[in-house]
Structure formats: C-alpha cells, structure tokens
C-alpha atoms as a PDB file:
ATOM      1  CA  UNK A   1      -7.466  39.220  11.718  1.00  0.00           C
ATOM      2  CA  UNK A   2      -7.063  40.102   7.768  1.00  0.00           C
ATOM      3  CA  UNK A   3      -8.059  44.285   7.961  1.00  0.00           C
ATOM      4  CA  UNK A   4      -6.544  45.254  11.528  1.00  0.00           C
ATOM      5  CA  UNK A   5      -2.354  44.678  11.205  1.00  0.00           C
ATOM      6  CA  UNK A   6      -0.692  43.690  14.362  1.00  0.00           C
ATOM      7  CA  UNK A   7       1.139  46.651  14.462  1.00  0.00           C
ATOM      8  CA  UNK A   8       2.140  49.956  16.488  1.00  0.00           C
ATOM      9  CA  UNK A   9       0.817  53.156  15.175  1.00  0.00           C
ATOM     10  CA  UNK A  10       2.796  54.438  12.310  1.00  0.00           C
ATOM     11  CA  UNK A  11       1.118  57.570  11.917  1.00  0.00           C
ATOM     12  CA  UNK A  12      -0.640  56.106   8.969  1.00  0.00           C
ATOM     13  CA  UNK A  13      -4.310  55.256   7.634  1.00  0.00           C
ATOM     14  CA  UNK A  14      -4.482  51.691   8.224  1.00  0.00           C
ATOM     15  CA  UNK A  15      -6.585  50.248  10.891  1.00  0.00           C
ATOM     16  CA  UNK A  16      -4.290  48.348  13.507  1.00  0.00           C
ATOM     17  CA  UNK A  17      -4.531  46.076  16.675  1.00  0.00           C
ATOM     18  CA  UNK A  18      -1.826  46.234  19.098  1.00  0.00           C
ATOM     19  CA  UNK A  19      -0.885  44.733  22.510  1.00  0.00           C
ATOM     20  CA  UNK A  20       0.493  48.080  24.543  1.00  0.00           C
ATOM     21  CA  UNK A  21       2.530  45.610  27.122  1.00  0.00           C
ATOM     22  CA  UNK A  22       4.332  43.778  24.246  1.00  0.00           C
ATOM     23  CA  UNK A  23       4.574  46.851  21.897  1.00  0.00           C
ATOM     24  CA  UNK A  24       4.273  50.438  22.857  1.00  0.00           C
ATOM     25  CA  UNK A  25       5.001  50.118  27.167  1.00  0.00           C
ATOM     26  CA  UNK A  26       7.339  46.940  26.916  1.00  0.00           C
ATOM     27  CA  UNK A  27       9.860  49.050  28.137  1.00  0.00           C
ATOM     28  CA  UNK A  28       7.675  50.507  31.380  1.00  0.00           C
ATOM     29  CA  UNK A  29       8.370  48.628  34.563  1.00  0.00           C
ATOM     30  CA  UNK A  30       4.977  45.788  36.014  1.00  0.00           C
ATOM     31  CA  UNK A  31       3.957  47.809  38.641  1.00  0.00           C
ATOM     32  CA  UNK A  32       3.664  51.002  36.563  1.00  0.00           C
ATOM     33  CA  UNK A  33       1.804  49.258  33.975  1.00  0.00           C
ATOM     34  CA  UNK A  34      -0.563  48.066  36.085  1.00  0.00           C
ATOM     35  CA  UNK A  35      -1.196  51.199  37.865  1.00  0.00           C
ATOM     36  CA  UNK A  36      -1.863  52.575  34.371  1.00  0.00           C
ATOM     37  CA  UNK A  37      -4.100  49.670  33.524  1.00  0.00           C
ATOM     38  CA  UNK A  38      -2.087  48.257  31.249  1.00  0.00           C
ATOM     39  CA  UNK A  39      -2.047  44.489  31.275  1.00  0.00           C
ATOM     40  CA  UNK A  40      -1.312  41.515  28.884  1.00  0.00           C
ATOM     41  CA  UNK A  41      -5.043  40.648  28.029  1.00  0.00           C
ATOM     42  CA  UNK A  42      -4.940  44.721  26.805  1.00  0.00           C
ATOM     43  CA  UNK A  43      -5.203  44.808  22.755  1.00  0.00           C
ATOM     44  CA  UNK A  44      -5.664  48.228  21.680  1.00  0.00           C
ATOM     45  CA  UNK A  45      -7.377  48.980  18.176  1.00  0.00           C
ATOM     46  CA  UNK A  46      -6.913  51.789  15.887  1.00  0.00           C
ATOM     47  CA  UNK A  47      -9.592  52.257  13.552  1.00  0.00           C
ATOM     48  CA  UNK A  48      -8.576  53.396  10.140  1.00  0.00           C
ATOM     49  CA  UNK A  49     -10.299  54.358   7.010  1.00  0.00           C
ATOM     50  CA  UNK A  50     -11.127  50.706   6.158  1.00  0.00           C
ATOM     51  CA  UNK A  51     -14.880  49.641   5.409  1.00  0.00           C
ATOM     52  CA  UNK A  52     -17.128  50.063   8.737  1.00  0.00           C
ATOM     53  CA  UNK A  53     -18.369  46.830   7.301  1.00  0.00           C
ATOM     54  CA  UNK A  54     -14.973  45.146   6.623  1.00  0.00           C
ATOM     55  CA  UNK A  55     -13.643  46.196  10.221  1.00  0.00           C
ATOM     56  CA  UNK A  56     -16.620  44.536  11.818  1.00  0.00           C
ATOM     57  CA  UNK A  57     -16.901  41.862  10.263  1.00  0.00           C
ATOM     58  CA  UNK A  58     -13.018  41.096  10.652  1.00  0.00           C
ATOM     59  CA  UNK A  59     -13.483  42.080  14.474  1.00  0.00           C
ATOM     60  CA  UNK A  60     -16.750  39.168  14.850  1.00  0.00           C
ATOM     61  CA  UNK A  61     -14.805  36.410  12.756  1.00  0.00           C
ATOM     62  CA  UNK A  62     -11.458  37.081  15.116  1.00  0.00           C
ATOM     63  CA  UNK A  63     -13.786  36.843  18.375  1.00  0.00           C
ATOM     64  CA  UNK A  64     -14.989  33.569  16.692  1.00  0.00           C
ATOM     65  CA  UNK A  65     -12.115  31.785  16.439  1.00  0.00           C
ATOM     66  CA  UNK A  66     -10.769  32.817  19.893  1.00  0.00           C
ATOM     67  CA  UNK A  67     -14.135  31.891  21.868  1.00  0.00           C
ATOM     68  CA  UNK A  68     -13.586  28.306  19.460  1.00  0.00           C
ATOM     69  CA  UNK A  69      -9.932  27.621  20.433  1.00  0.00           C
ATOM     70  CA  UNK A  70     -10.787  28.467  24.178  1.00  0.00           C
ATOM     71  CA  UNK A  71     -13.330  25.612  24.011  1.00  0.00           C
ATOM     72  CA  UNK A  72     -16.456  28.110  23.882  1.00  0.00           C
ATOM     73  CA  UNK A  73     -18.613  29.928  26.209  1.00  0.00           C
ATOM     74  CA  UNK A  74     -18.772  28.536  29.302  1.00  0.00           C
END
C-alpha cells in the first residue's frame, strides 16, 4: 500500500488501514474478540480525503500482489 498508512486512527485526514486485533483490541481477551467479530484476517480501512482514484487504485494493486504471493486464485 503507498496512500492507506498502516496506522491507528489519529484523528487526522489521512486515509489508513489497520488490523483491530494487532492495533486498536490487542489488549481485549480471544474470546471477546471473537464474539465481537474481530479476528486476525480483520483489516479495517479509513478512508481519508485522498484521490477516490488514488485510493482505488492503491486498494486493486495491494489485492494484486497478495492474490500473487498466495500463488493466485484457486
């Protein structure tokens, strides 16, 4: 990802991507994190004031790469 930042929400503009079990609920026991759906797959994104276009794009090029280094579509 180049636009999103791997980041928690600072209360700013930016557009961010987060992982709520590593970042914001670390702290929060399994079992409650699960109940609140909350798992490590989870990324959350925060869309900020960034080109539609930009974010989008950035988004399709990161799916890319992952569905590459998993092998592909299967």
């Amino acid at each position: 990802m180049r636009v999103f930042a791997l980041a928690e929400s600072l209360g700013a503009v930016e557009s961010l991507a987060e992982s709520p079990s590593l970042m914001t609920h670390a702290s929060v026991p399994d079992e409650q994190r699960a109940k609140l759906g909350i798992n490590d797959s989870l990324i959350r994104l925060s869309i900020g004031v960034e080109s539609c276009r930009d974010l989008i794009d950035d988004l399709r090029n990161s799916l890319v790469v992952l569905v590459e280094s998993m092998g592909g579509f299967k």
